[in-house]
Protein backbone atom coordinates (compact mmCIF):
# COMPACT_ATOMS: atom_id res chain seq x y z
CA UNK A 1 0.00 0.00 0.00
CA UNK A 2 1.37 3.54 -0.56
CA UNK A 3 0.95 6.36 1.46
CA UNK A 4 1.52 7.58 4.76
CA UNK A 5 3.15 5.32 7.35
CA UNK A 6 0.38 3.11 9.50
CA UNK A 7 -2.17 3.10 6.95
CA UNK A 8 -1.77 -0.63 5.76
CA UNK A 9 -2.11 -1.76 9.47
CA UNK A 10 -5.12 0.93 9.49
CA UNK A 11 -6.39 -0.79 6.57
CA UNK A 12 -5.95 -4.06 7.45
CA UNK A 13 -7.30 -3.37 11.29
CA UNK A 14 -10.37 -2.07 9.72
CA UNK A 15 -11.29 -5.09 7.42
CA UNK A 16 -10.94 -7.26 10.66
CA UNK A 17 -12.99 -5.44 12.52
CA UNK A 18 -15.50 -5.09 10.11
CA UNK A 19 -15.54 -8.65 9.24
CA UNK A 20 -15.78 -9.25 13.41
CA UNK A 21 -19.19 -6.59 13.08
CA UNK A 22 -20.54 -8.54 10.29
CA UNK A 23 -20.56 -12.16 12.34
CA UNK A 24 -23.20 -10.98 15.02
CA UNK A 25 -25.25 -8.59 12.08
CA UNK A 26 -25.89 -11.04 9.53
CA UNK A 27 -26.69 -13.70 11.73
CA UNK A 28 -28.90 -11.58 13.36
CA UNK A 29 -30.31 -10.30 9.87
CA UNK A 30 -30.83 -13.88 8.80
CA UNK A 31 -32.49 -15.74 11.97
CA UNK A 32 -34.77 -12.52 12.49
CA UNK A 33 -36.00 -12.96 8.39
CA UNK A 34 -36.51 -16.65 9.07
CA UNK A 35 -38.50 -15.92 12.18
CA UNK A 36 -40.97 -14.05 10.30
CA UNK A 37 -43.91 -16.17 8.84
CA UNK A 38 -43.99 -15.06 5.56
CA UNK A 39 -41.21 -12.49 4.01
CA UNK A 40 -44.25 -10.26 1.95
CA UNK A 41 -43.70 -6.98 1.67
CA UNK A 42 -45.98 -5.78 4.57
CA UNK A 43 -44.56 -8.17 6.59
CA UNK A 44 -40.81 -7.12 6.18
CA UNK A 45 -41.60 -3.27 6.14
CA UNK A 46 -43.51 -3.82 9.59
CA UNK A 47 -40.51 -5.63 10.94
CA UNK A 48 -38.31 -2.60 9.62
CA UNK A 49 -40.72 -0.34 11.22
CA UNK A 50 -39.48 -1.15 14.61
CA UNK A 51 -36.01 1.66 15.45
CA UNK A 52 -34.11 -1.28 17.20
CA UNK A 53 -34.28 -3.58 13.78
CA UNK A 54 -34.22 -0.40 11.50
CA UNK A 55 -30.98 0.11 13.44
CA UNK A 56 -29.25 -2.96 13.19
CA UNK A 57 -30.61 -3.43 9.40
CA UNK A 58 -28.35 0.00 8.38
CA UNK A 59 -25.52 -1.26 10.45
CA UNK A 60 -25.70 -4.01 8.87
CA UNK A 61 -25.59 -2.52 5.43
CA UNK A 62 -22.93 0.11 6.78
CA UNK A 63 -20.21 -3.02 7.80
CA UNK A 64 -20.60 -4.38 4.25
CA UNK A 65 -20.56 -1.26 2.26
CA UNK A 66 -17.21 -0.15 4.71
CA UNK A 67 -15.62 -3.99 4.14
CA UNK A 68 -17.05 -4.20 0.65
CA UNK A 69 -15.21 -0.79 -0.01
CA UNK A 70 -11.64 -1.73 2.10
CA UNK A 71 -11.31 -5.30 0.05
CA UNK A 72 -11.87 -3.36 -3.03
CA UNK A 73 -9.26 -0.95 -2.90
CA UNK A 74 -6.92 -3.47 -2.03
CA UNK A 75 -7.34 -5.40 -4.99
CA UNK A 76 -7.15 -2.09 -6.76
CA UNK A 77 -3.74 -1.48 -5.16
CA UNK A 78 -1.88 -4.69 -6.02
CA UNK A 79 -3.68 -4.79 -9.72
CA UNK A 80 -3.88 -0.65 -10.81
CA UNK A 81 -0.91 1.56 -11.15
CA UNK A 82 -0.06 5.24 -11.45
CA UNK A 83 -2.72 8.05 -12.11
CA UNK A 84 -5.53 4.83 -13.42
CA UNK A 85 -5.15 4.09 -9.48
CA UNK A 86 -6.43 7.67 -8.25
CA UNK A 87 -9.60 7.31 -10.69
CA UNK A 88 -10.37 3.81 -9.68
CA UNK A 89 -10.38 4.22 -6.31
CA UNK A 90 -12.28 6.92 -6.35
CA UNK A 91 -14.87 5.81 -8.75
CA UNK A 92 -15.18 3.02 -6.42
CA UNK A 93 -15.60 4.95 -3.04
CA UNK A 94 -18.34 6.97 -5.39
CA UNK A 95 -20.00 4.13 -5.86
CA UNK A 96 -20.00 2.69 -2.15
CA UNK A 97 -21.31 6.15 -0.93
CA UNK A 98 -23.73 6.19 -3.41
CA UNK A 99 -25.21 2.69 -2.50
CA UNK A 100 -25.27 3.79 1.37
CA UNK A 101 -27.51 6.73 0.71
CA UNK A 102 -29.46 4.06 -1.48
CA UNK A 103 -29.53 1.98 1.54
CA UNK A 104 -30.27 4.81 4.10
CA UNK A 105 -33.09 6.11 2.08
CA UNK A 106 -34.61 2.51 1.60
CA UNK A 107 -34.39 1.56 5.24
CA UNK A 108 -35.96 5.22 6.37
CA UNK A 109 -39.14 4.43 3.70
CA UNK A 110 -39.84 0.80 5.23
CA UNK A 111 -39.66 1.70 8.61
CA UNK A 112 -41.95 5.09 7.93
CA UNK A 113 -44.37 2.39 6.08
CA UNK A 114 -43.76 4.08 2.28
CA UNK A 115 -45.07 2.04 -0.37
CA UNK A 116 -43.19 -0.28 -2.41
């Protein structure tokens, strides 16, 4: 990794940690889905209607944007060189915060009820 000194440790420290977040958050994601009786759409957005599970559902989505975006720009870094580098990574943190204000604004319409 280039850069100032620390930041691969920084890096790497972060992708553990995330992937530590995601163990408890997806299996809570997945037992609470199966523990509904049916997964219709009134069904799910009353379940997301609730602040603690509206909570833990962004979280959720927050670890695997964050670890989605830290495993991408290493791959980036050992594959992409020079200036193509800058762009990439870039285009790739543009795309991460776009899909977390995706996710933000879907979460805050099922738990206020919006329609499909």
């Amino acid at each position: 990794m280039s850069g100032r000194p620390g930041k691969a440790s920084r890096h790497w420290r972060n992708q553990r940690m995330t992937a530590v977040a995601l163990i408890p958050l997806g299996l809570w994601f997945i037992v609470s889905l199966l523990r509904q009786p049916t997964l219709e759409y009134a069904i799910v957005a009353g379940w997301f209607a609730k602040p603690l599970q509206a909570l833990l559902a962004a979280l959720l989505g927050l670890a695997l944007l964050w670890h989605s975006l830290q495993g991408i720009e290493v791959v980036l870094e050992d594959y992409v060189r020079g200036r193509a580098l800058a762009v990439a990574t870039g285009i790739a943190r543009l795309v991460h915060v776009a899909a977390a204000v995706v996710l933000a604004y879907a979460i805050y319409r099922l738990a206020r009820g919006g329609a499909p």
